[in-house]
C-alpha atoms as a PDB file:
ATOM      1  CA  UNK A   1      52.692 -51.222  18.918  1.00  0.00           C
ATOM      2  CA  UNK A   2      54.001 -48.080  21.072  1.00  0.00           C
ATOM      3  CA  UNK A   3      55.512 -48.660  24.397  1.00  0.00           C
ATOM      4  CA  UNK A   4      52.550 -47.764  26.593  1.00  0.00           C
ATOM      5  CA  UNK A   5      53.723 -46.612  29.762  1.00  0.00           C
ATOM      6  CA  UNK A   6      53.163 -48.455  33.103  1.00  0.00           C
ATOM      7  CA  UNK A   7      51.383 -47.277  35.938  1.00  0.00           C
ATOM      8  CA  UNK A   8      52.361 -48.648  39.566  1.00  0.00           C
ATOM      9  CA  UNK A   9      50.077 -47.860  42.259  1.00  0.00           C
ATOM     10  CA  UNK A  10      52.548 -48.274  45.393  1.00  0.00           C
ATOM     11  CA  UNK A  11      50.981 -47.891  48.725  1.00  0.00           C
ATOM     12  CA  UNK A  12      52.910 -45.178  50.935  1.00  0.00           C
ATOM     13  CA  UNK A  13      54.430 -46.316  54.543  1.00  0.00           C
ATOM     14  CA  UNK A  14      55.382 -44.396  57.265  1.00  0.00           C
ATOM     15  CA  UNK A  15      58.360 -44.044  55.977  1.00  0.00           C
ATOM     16  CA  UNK A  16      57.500 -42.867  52.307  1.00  0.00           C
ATOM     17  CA  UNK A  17      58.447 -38.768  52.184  1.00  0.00           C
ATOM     18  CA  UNK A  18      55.992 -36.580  51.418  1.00  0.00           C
ATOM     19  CA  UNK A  19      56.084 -32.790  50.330  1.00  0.00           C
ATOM     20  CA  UNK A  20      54.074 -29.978  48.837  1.00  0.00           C
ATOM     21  CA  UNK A  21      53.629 -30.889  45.112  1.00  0.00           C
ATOM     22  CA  UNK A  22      53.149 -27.399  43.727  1.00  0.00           C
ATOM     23  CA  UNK A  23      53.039 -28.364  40.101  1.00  0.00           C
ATOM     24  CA  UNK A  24      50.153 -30.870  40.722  1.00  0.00           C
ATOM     25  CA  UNK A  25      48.689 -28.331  42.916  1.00  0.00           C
ATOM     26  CA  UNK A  26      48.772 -25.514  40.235  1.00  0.00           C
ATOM     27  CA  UNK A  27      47.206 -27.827  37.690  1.00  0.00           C
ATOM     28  CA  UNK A  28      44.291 -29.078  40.069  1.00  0.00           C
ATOM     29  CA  UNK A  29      43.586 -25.925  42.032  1.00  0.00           C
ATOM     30  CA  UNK A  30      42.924 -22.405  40.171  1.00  0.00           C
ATOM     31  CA  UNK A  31      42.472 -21.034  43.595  1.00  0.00           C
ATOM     32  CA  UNK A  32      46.089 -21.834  44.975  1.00  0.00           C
ATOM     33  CA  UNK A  33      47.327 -18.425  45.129  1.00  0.00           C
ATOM     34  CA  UNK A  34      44.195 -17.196  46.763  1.00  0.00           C
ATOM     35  CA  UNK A  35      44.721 -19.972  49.348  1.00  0.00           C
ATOM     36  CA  UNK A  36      48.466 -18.862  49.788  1.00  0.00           C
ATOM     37  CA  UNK A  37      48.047 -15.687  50.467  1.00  0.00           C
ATOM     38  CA  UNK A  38      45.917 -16.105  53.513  1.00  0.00           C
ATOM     39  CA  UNK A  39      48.965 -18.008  55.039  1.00  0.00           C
ATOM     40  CA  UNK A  40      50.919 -14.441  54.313  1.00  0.00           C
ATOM     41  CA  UNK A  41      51.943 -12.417  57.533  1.00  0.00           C
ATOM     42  CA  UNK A  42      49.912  -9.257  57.549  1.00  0.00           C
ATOM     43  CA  UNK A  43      52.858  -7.094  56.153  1.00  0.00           C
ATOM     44  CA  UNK A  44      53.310  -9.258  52.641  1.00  0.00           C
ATOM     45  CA  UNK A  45      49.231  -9.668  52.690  1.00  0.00           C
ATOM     46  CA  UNK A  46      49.408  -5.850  51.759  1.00  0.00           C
ATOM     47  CA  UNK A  47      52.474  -6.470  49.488  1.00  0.00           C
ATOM     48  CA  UNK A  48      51.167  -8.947  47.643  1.00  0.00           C
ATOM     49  CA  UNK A  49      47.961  -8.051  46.015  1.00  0.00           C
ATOM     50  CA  UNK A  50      46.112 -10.971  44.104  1.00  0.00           C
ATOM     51  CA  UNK A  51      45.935  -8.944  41.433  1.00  0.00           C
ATOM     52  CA  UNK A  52      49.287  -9.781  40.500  1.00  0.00           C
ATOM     53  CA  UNK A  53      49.690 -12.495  39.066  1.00  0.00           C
ATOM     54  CA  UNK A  54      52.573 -14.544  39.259  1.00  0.00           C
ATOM     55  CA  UNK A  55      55.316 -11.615  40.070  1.00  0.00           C
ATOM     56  CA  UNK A  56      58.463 -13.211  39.972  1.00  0.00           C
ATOM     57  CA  UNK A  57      61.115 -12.226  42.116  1.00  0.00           C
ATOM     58  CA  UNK A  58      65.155 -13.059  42.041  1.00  0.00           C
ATOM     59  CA  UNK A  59      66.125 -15.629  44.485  1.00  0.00           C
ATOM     60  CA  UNK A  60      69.672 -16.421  45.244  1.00  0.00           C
ATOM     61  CA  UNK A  61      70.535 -20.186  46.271  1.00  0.00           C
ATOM     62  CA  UNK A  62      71.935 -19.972  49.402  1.00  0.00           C
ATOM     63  CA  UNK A  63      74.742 -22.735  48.644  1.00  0.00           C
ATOM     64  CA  UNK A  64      75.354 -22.194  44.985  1.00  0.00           C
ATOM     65  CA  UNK A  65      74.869 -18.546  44.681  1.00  0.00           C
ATOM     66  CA  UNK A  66      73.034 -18.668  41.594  1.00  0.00           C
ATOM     67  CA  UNK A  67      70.163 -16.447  40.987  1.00  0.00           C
ATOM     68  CA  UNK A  68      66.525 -18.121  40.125  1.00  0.00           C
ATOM     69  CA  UNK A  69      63.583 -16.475  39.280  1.00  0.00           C
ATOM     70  CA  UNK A  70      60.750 -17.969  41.495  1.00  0.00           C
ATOM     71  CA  UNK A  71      57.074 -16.682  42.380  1.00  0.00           C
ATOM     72  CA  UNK A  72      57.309 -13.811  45.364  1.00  0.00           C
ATOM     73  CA  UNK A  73      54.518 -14.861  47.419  1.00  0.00           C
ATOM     74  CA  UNK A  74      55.111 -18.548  47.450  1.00  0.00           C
ATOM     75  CA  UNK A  75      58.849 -17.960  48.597  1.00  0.00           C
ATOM     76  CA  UNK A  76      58.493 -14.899  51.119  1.00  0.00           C
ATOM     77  CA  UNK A  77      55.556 -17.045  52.267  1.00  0.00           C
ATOM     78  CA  UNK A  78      57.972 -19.897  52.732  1.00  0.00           C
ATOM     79  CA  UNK A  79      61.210 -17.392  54.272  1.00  0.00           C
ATOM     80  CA  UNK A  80      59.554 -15.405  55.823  1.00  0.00           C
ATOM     81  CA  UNK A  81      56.101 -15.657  56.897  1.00  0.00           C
ATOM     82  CA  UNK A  82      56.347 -19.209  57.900  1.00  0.00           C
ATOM     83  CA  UNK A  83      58.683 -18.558  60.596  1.00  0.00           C
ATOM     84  CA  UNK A  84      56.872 -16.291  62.547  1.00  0.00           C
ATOM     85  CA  UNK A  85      55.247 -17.247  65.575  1.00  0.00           C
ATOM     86  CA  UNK A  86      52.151 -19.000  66.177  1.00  0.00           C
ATOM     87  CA  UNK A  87      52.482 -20.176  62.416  1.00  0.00           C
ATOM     88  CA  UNK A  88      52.197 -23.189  63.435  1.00  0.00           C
ATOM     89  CA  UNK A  89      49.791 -24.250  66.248  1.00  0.00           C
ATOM     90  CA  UNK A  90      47.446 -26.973  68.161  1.00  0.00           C
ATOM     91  CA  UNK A  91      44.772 -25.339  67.132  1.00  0.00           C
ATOM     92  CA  UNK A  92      44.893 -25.799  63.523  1.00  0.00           C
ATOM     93  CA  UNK A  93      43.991 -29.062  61.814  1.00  0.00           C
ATOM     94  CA  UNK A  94      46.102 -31.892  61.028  1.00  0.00           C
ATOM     95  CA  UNK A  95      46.571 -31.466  57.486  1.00  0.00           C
ATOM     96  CA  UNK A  96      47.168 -27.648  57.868  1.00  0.00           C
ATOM     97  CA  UNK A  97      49.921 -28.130  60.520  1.00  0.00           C
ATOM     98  CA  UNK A  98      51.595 -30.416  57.995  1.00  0.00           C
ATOM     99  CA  UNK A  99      50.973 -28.198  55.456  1.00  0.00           C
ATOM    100  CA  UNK A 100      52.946 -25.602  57.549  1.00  0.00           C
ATOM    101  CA  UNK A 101      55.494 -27.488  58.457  1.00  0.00           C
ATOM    102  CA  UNK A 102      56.495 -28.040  54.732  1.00  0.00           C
ATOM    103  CA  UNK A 103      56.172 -23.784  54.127  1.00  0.00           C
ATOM    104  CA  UNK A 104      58.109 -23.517  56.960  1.00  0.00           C
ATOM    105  CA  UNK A 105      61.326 -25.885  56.681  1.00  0.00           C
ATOM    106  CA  UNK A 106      61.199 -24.645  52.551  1.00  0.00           C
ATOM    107  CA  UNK A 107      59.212 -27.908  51.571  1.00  0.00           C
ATOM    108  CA  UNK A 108      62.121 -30.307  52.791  1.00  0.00           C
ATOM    109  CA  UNK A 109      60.240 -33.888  52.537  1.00  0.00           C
ATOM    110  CA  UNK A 110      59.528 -35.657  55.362  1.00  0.00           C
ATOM    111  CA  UNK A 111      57.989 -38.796  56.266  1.00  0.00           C
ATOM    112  CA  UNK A 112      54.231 -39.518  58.409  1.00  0.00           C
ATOM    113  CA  UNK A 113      57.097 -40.645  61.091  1.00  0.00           C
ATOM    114  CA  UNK A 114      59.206 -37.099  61.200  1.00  0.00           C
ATOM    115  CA  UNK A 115      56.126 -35.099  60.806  1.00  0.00           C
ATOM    116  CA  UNK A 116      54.686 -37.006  64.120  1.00  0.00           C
ATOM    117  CA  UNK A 117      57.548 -35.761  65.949  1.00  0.00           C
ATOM    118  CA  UNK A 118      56.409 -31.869  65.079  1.00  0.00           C
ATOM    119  CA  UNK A 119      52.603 -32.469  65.234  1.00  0.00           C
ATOM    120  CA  UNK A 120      51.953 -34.608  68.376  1.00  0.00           C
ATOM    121  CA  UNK A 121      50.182 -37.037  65.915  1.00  0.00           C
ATOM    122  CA  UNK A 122      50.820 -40.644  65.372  1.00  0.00           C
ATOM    123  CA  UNK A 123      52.661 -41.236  62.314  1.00  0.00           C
ATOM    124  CA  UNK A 124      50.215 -43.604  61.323  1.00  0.00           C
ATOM    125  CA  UNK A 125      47.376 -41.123  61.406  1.00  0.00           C
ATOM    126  CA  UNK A 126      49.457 -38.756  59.336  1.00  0.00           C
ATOM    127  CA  UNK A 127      49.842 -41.320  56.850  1.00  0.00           C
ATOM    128  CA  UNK A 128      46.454 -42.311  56.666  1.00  0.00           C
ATOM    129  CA  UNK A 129      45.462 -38.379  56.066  1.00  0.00           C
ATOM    130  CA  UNK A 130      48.043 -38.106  53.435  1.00  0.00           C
ATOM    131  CA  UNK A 131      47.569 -41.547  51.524  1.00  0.00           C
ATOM    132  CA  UNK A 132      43.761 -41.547  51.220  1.00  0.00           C
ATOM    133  CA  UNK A 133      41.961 -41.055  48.404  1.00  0.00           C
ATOM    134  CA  UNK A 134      41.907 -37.265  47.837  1.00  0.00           C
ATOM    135  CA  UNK A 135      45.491 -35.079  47.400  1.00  0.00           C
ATOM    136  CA  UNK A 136      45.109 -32.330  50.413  1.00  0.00           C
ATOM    137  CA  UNK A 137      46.595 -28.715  49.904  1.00  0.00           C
ATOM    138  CA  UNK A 138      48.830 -30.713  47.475  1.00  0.00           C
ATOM    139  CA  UNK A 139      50.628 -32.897  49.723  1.00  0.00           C
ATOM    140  CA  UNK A 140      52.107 -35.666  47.614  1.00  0.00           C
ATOM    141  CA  UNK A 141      54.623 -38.693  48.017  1.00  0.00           C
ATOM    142  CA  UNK A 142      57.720 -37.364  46.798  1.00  0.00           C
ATOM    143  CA  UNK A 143      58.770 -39.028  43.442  1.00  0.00           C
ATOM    144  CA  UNK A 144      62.863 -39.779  43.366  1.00  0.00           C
END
């Protein structure tokens, strides 16, 4: 009989990292791009048309130098258009503030307890927004 893979169901904590799982998000979500580019800044709004589908851009790491090809609107959204003012505010729901935070510090994962420090929520209601039931705006326990 075939090895059948096993499934563990482990509960996150407050100190379980979480981060913006855009693979599952792409495979759950046809709409993700539309729903990106309403985070853009008003100049790449006009440069990114949703029309285009996918335009891939040249990135160069940072540390190692090497060049990537990666999606333009997801990473000007994240250098760019995430660290303008107001991007993130009180105003804005829970969920979407953490969903900023990730855009804006390039998806680095963080834990309910870090992300409490840059919301003004507890840690435990972050976690109990995150670990429920349903996946929001693809925010996922990170899987190392």
């Amino acid at each position: 009989m075939p090895d059948q893979p096993s499934f563990s169901i482990v509960r996150p904590t407050p100190s379980t990292p979480f981060h913006i799982d855009f693979a599952w998000w792409k495979d759950h979500d046809s709409n993700w791009r539309v729903f990106l580019h309403d985070y853009l800044c008003l100049e790449h709004q006009q440069l990114f048309s949703l029309e285009e589908e996918g335009k891939l851009i040249d990135f160069v790491d940072p540390v190692t130098a090497e060049i990537h090809q990666v999606d333009g609107l997801q990473q000007n959204l994240m250098t760019h258009c995430s660290r303008q003012e107001g991007f993130v505010e009180a105003t804005h729901s829970v969920v979407d503030n953490v969903f900023r935070i990730f855009l804006s510090t390039g998806n680095t994962p963080m834990t309910p307890n870090d992300l409490a420090a840059l919301t003004g929520k507890t840690g435990d209601t972050i976690l109990r927004l995150l670990s429920g039931g349903r996946v929001f705006m693809g925010i996922r326990p990170c899987h190392q």
